[in-house]
C-alpha atoms as a PDB file:
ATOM      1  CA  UNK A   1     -15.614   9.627  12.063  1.00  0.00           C
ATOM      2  CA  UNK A   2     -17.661  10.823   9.219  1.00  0.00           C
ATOM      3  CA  UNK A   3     -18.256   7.650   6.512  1.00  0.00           C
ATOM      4  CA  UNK A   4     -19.497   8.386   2.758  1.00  0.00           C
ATOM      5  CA  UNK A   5     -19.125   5.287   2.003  1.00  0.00           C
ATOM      6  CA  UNK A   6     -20.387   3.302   4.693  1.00  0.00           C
ATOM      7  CA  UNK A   7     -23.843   1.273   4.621  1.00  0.00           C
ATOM      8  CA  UNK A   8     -24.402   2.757   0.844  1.00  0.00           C
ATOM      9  CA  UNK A   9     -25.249  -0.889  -0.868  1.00  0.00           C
ATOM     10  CA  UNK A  10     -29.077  -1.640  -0.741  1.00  0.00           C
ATOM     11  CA  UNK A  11     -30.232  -4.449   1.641  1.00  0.00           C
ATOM     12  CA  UNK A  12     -32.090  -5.992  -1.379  1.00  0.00           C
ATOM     13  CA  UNK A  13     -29.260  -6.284  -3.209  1.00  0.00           C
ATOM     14  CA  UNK A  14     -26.456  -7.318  -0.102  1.00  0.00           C
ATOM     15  CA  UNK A  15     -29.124  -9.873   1.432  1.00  0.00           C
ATOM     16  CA  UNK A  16     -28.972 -11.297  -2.554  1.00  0.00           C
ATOM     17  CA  UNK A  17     -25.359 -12.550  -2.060  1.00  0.00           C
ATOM     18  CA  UNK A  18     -24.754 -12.554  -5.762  1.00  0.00           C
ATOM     19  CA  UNK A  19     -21.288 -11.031  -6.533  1.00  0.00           C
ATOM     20  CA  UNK A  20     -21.885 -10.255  -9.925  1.00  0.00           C
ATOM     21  CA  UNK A  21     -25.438  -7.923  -8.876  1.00  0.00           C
ATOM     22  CA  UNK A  22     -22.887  -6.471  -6.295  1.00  0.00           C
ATOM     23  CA  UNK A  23     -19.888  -5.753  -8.843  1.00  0.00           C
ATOM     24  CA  UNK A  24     -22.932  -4.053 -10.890  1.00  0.00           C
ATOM     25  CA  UNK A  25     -23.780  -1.521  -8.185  1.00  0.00           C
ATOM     26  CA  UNK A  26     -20.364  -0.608  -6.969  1.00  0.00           C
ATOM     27  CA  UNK A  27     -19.350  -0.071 -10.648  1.00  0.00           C
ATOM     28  CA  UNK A  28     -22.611   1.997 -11.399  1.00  0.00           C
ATOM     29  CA  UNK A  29     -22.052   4.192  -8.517  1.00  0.00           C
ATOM     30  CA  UNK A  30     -18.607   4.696  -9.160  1.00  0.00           C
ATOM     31  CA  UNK A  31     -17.097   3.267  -6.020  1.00  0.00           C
ATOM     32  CA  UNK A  32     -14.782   0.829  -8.408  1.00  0.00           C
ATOM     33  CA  UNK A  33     -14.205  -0.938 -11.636  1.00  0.00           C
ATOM     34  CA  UNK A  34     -13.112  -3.759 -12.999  1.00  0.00           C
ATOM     35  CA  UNK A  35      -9.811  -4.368 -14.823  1.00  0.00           C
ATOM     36  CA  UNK A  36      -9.021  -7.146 -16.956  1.00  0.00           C
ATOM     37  CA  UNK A  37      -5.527  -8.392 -16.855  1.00  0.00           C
ATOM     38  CA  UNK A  38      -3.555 -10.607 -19.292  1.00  0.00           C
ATOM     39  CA  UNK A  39      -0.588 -12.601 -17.504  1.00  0.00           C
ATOM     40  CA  UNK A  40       1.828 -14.497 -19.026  1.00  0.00           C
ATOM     41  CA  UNK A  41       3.595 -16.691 -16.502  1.00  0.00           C
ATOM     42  CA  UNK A  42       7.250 -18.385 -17.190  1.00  0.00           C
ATOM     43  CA  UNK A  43       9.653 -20.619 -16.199  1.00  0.00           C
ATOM     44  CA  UNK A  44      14.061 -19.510 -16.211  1.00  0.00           C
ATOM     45  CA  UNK A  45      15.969 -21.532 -17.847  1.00  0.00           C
ATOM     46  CA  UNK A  46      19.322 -21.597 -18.310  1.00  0.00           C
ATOM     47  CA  UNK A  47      21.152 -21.530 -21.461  1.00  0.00           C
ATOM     48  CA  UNK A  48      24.263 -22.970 -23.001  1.00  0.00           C
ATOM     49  CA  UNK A  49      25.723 -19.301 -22.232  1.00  0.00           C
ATOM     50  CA  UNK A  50      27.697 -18.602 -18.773  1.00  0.00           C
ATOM     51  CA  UNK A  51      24.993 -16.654 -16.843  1.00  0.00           C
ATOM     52  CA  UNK A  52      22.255 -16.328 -19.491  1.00  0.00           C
ATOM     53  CA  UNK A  53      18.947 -17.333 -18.958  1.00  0.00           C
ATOM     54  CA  UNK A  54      15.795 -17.322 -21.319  1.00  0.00           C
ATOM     55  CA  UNK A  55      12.108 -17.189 -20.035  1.00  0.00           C
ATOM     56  CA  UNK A  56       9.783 -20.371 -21.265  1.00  0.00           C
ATOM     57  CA  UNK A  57       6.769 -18.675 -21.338  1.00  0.00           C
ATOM     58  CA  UNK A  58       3.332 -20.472 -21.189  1.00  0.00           C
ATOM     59  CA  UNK A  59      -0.035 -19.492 -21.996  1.00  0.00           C
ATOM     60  CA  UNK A  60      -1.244 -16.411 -21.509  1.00  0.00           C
ATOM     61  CA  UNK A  61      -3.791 -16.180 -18.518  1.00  0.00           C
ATOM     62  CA  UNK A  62      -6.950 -13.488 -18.571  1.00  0.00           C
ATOM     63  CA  UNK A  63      -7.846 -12.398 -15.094  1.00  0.00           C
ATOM     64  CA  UNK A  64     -10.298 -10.341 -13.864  1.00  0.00           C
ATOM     65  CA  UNK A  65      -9.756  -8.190 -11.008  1.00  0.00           C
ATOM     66  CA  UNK A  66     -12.417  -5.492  -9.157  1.00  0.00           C
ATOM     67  CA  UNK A  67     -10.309  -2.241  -8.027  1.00  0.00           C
ATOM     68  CA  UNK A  68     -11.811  -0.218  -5.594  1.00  0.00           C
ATOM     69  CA  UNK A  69     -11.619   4.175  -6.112  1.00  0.00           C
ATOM     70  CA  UNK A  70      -8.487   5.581  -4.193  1.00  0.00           C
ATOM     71  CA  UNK A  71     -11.384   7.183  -2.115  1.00  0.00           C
ATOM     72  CA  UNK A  72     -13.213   4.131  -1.045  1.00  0.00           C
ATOM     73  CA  UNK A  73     -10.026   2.747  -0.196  1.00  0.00           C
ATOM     74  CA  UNK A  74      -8.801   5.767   1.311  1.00  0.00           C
ATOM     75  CA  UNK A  75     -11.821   5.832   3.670  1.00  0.00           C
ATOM     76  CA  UNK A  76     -11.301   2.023   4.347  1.00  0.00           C
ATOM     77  CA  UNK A  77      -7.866   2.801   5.442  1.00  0.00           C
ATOM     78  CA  UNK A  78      -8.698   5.574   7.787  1.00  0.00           C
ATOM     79  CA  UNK A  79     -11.524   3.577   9.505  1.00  0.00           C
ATOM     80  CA  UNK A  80      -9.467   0.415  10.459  1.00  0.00           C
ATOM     81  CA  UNK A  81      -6.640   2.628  11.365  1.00  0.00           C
ATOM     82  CA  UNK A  82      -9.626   4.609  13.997  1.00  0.00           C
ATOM     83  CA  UNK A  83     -11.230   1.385  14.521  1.00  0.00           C
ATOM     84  CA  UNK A  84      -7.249  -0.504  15.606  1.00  0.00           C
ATOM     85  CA  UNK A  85      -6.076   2.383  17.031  1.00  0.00           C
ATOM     86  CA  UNK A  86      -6.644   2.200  21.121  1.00  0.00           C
ATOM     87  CA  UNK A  87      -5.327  -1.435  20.654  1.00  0.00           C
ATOM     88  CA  UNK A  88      -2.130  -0.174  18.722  1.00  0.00           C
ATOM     89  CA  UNK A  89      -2.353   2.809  20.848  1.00  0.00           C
ATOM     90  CA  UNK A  90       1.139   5.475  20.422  1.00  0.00           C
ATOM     91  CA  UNK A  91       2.983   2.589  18.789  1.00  0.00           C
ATOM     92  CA  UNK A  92       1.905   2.342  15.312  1.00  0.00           C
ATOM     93  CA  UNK A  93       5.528   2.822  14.276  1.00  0.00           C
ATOM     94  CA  UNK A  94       7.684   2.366  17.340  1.00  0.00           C
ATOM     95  CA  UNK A  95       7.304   0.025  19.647  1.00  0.00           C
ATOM     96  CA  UNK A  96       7.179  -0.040  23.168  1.00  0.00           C
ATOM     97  CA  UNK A  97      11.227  -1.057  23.638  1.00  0.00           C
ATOM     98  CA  UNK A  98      12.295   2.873  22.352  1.00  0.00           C
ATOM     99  CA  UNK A  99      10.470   4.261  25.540  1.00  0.00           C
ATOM    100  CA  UNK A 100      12.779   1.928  27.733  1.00  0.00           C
ATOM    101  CA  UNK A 101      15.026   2.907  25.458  1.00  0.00           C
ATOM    102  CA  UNK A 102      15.345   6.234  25.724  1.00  0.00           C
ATOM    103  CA  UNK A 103      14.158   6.699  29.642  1.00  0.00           C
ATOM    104  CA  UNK A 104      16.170   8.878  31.582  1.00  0.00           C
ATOM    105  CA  UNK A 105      18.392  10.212  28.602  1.00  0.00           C
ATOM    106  CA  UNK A 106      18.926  13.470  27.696  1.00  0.00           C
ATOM    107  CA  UNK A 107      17.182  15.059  25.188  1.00  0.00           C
ATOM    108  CA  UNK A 108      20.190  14.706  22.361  1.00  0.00           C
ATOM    109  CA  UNK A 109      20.725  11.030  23.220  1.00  0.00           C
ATOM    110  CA  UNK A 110      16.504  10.220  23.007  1.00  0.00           C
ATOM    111  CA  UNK A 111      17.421  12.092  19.541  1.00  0.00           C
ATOM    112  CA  UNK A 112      19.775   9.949  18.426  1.00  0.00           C
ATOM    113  CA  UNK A 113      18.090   6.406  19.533  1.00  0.00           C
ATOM    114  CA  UNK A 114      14.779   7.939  17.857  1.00  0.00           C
ATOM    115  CA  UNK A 115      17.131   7.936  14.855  1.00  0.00           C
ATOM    116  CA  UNK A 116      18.256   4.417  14.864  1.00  0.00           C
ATOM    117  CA  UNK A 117      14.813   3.305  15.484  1.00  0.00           C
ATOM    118  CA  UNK A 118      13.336   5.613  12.519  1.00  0.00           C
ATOM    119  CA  UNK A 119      16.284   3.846   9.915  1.00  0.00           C
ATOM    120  CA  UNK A 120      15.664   0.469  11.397  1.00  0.00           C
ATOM    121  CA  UNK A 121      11.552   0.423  10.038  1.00  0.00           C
ATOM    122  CA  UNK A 122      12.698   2.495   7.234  1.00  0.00           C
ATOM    123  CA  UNK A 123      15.010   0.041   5.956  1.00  0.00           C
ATOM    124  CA  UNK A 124      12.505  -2.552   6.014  1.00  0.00           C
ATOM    125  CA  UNK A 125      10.408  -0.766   3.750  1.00  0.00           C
ATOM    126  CA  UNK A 126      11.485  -1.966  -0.139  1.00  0.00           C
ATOM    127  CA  UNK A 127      12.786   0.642  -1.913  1.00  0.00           C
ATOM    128  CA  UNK A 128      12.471  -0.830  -5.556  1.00  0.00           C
ATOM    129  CA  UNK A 129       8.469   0.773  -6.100  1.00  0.00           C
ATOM    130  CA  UNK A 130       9.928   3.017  -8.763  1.00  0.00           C
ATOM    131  CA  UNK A 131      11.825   6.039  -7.986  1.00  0.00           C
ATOM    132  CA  UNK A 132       9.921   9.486  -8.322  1.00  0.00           C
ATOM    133  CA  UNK A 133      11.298  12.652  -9.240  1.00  0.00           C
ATOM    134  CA  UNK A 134      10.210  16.058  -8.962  1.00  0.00           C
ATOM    135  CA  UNK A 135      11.422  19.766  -9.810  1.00  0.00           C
ATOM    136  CA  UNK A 136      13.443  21.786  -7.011  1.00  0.00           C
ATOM    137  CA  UNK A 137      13.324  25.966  -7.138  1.00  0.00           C
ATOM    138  CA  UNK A 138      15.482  26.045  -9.473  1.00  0.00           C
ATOM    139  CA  UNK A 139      13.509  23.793 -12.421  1.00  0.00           C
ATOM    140  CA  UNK A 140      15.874  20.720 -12.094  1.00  0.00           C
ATOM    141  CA  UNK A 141      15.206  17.189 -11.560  1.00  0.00           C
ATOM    142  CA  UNK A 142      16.047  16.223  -8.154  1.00  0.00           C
ATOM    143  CA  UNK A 143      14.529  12.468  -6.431  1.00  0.00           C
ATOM    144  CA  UNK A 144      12.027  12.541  -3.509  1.00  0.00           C
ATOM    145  CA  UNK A 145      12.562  12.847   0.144  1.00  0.00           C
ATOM    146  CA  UNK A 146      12.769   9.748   2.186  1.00  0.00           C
ATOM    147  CA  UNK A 147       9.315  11.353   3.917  1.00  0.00           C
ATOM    148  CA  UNK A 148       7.592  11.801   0.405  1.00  0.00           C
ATOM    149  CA  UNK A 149       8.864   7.954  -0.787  1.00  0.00           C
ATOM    150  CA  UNK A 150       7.247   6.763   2.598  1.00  0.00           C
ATOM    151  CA  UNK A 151       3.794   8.767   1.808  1.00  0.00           C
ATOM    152  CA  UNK A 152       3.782   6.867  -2.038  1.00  0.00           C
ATOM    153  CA  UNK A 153       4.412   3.777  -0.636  1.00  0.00           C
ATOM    154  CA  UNK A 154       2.036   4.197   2.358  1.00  0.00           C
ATOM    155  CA  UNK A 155      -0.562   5.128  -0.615  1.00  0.00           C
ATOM    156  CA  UNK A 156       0.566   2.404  -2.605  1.00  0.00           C
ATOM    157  CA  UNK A 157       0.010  -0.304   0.418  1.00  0.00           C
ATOM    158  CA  UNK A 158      -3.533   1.540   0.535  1.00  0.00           C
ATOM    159  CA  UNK A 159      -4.562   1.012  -3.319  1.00  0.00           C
ATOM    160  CA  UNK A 160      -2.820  -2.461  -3.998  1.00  0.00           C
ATOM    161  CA  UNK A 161      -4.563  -3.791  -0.444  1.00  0.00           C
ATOM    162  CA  UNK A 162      -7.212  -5.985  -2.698  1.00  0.00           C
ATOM    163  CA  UNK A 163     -10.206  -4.013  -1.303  1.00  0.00           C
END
């Protein structure tokens, strides 16, 4: 597997163990950047009105977080899924009780237990990222695929990893 990434920050500057001379570099090669964020935390409470709640909210907090490009990530993401895959071998999504499963069956019945296994991870994945639309043939709005919802949320799980 070809890395672009890989082995790209200077010795002089890894062996100094500074984070900020580190941040520096990244950021001036373009690998990441860094994002300051302004949180406001609260507490619920309830009100004097049946089933209304108001938020107590406290100071605001500034944090400052270091994102990494979608292509550093993406990279990162492709070489632990190389470097883990002989120990996670053909079962990254199904494990090893669908080939018991399905031994011996025909090739309608593997079908359908495939099935029950795909909407058994499926359903475990949350469905409340945002919903996406797009534009069918015909120029109207229409909501993604269950296979292109998967994809964002596999990307999302990729860029929101804290790399």
């Amino acid at each position: 597997m070809k890395t672009h990434f890989y082995n790209t920050l200077p010795l002089s500057i890894y062996e100094t163990n500074d984070l900020e001379s580190i941040t520096e570099y990244i950021i001036s090669k373009n690998y990441g950047n860094k994002y300051i964020s302004h949180e406001s935390p609260g507490i619920f409470e309830e009100t004097n009105k049946l089933g209304e709640y108001r938020i107590n909210k406290s100071d605001k907090q500034v944090k400052e977080k270091f994102i990494y490009t979608n292509a550093v990530s993406q990279e990162f993401y492709k070489y632990l899924l190389n470097h883990y895959s002989a120990g996670l071998g053909n079962n990254i999504l199904f494990n090893l009780d669908l080939k018991e499963d399905v031994f011996g069956l025909d090739k309608n019945e593997r079908k359908k237990i495939g099935l029950k296994y795909f909407n058994f991870y499926y359903n475990k994945v949350p469905n409340k990222i945002g919903l996406k639309f797009k534009f069918d043939e015909n120029r109207l709005v229409v909501p993604n695929t269950k296979f292109e919802y998967l994809k964002r949320y596999q990307e999302t799980l990729i860029n929101n990893a804290g790399l």
